[in-house]
Protein backbone atom coordinates (compact mmCIF):
# COMPACT_ATOMS: atom_id res chain seq x y z
CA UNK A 1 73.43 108.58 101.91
CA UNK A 2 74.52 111.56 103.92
CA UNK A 3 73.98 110.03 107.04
CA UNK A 4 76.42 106.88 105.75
CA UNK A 5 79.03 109.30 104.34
CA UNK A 6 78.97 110.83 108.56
CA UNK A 7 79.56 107.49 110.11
CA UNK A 8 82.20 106.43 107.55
CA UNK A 9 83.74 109.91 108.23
CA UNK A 10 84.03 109.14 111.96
CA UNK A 11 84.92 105.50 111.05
CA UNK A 12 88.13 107.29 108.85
CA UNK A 13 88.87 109.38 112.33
CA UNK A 14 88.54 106.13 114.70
CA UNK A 15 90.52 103.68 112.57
CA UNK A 16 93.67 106.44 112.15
CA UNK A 17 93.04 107.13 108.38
CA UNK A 18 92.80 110.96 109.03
CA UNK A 19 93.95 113.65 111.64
CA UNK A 20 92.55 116.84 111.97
CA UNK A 21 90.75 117.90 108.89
CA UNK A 22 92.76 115.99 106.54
CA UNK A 23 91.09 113.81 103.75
CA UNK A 24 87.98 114.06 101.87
CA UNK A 25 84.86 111.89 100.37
CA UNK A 26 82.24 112.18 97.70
CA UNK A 27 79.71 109.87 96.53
CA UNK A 28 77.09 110.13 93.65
CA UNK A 29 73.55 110.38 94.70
CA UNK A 30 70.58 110.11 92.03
CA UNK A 31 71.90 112.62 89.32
CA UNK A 32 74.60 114.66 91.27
CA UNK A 33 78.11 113.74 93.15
CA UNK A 34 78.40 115.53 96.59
CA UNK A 35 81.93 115.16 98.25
CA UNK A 36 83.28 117.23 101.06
CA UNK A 37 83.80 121.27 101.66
CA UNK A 38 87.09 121.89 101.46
CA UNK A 39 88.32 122.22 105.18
CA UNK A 40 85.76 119.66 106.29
CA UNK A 41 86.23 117.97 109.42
CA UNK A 42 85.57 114.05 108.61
CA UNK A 43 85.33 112.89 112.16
CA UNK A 44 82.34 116.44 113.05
CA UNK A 45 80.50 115.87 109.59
CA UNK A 46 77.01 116.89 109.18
CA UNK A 47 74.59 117.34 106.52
CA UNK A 48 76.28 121.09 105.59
CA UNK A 49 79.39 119.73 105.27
CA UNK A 50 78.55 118.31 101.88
CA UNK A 51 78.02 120.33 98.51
CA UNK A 52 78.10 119.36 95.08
CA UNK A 53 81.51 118.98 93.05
CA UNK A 54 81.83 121.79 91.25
CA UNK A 55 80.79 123.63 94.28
CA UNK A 56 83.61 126.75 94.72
CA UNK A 57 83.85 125.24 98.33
CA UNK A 58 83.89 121.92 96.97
CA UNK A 59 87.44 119.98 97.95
CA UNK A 60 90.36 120.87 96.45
CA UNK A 61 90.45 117.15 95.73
CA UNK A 62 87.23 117.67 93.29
CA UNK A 63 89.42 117.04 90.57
CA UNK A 64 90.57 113.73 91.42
CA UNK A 65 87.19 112.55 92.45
CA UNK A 66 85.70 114.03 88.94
CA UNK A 67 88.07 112.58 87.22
CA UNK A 68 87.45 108.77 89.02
CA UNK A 69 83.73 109.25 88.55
CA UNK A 70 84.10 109.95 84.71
CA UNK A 71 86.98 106.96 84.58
CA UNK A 72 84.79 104.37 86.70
CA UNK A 73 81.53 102.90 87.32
CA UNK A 74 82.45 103.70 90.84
CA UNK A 75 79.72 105.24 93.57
CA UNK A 76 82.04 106.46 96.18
CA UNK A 77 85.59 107.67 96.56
CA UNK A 78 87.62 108.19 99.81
CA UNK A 79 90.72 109.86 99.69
CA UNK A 80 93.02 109.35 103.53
CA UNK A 81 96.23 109.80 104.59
CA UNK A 82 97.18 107.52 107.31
CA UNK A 83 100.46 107.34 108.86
CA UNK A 84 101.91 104.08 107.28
CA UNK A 85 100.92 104.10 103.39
CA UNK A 86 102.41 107.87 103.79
CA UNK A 87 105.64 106.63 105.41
CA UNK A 88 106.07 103.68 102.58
CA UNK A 89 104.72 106.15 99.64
CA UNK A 90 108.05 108.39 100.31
CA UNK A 91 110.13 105.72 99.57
CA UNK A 92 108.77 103.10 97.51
CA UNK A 93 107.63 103.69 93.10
CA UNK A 94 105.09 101.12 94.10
CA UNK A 95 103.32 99.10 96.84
CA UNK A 96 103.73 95.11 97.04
CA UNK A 97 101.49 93.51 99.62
CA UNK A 98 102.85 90.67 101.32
CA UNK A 99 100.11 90.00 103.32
CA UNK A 100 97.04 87.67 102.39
CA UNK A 101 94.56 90.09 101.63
CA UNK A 102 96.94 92.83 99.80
CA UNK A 103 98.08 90.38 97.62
CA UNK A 104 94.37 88.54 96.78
CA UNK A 105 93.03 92.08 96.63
CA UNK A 106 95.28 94.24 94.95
CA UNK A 107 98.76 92.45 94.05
CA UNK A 108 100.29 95.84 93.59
CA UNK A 109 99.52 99.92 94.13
CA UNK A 110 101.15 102.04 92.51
CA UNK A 111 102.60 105.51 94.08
CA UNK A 112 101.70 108.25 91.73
CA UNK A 113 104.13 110.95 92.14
CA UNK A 114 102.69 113.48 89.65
CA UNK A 115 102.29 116.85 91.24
CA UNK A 116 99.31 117.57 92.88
CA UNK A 117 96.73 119.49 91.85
CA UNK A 118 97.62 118.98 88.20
CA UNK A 119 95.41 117.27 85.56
CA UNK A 120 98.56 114.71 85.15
CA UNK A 121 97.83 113.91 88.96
CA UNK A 122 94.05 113.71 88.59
CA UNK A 123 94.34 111.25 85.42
CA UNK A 124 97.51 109.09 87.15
CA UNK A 125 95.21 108.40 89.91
CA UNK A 126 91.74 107.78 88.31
CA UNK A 127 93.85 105.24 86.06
CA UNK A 128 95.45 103.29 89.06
CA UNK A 129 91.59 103.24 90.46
CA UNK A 130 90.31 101.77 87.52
CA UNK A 131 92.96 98.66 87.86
CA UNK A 132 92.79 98.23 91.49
CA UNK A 133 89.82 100.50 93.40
CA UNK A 134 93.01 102.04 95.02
CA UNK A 135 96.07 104.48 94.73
CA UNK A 136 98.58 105.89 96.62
CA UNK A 137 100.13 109.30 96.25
CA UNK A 138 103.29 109.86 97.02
CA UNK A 139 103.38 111.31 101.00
CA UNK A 140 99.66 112.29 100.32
CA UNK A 141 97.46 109.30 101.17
CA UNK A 142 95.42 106.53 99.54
CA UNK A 143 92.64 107.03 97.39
CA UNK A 144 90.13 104.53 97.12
CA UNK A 145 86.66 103.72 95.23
CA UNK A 146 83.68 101.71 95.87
CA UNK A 147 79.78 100.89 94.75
CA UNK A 148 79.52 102.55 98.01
CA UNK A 149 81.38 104.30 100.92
CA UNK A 150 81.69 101.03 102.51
CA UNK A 151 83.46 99.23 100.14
CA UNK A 152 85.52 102.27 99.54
CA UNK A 153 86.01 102.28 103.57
CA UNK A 154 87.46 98.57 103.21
CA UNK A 155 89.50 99.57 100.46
CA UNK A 156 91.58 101.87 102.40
CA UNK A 157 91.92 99.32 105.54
CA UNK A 158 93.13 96.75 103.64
CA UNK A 159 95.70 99.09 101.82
CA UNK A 160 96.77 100.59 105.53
CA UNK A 161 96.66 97.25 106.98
CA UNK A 162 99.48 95.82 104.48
CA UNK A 163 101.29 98.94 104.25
CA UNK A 164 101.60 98.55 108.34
CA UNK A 165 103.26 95.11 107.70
CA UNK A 166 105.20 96.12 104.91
CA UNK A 167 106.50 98.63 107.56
CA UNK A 168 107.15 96.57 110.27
CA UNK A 169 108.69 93.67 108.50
CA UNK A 170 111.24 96.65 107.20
CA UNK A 171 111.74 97.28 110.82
CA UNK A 172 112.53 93.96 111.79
CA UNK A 173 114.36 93.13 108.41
CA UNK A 174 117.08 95.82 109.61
CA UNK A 175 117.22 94.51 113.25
């Protein structure tokens, strides 16, 4: 499972989802949920990058991720912050796809504005994952949960993906 959680990390880097060492993952593996160090590099992963949740290095996402984990059935969580749902989440209370597979796969995401950090935050988020597998927080990033890192992976994508289109049809709307 490490090994998967590396690739998707570089898959995050490759597809824009992250810059830098900005987002964090966790998934649950036999009786434990390992996510990323706090500081960790997404796109350089490697099997020390990983420690368990309530780790003191542990993300200072942990909370979120705890709390989807204890909300969910869920295996995996991925939180990103690429450039578009960012951009939209600034503006917008809540996300309408317009797009195919936004609107078969989510019909709407909220943005939870809650600050962050709080347990408000945490529980505003693990409750917009249990309706949809996916939340956005306002100019933070998507969150997103799967049975596995993949499907979590996909999640994201397809958020980003209509997020870009909400974004350009804005652009062209004021043109």
């Amino acid at each position: 499972m490490i090994q998967n959680a590396i690739e998707i990390g570089k898959l995050l880097f490759q597809s824009g989802l992250i810059d830098g060492a900005s987002g964090n993952l966790s998934f649950r593996e036999a009786d434990r949920i390992l996510i990323t160090r706090t500081g960790a590099n997404l796109n350089s992963l490697d099997a020390n990058s990983f420690v368990g949740i309530n780790h003191p290095d542990a993300s200072r996402d942990r909370l979120v991720h705890a709390k989807i984990y204890e909300k969910t059935g869920y295996n995996a969580v991925i939180h990103c912050h690429g450039v578009f749902n960012v951009v939209l989440s600034i503006k917008k209370t809540r996300i309408i796809p317009l797009d195919l597979e936004g609107k078969l796969y989510f019909g709407e995401i909220g943005v939870i504005s809650e600050e962050f950090g709080s347990v408000e935050y945490a529980d505003r988020i693990a409750d917009e994952i249990v309706k949809r597998g996916v939340a956005i927080a306002r100019a933070h990033g998507i969150y997103s949960a799967g049975k596995d890192l993949i499907e979590a992976f996909n999640r994201a994508c397809y958020v980003e993906h209509s997020c870009e289109v909400l974004y350009f049809l804005d652009l062209l709307n004021k043109s």
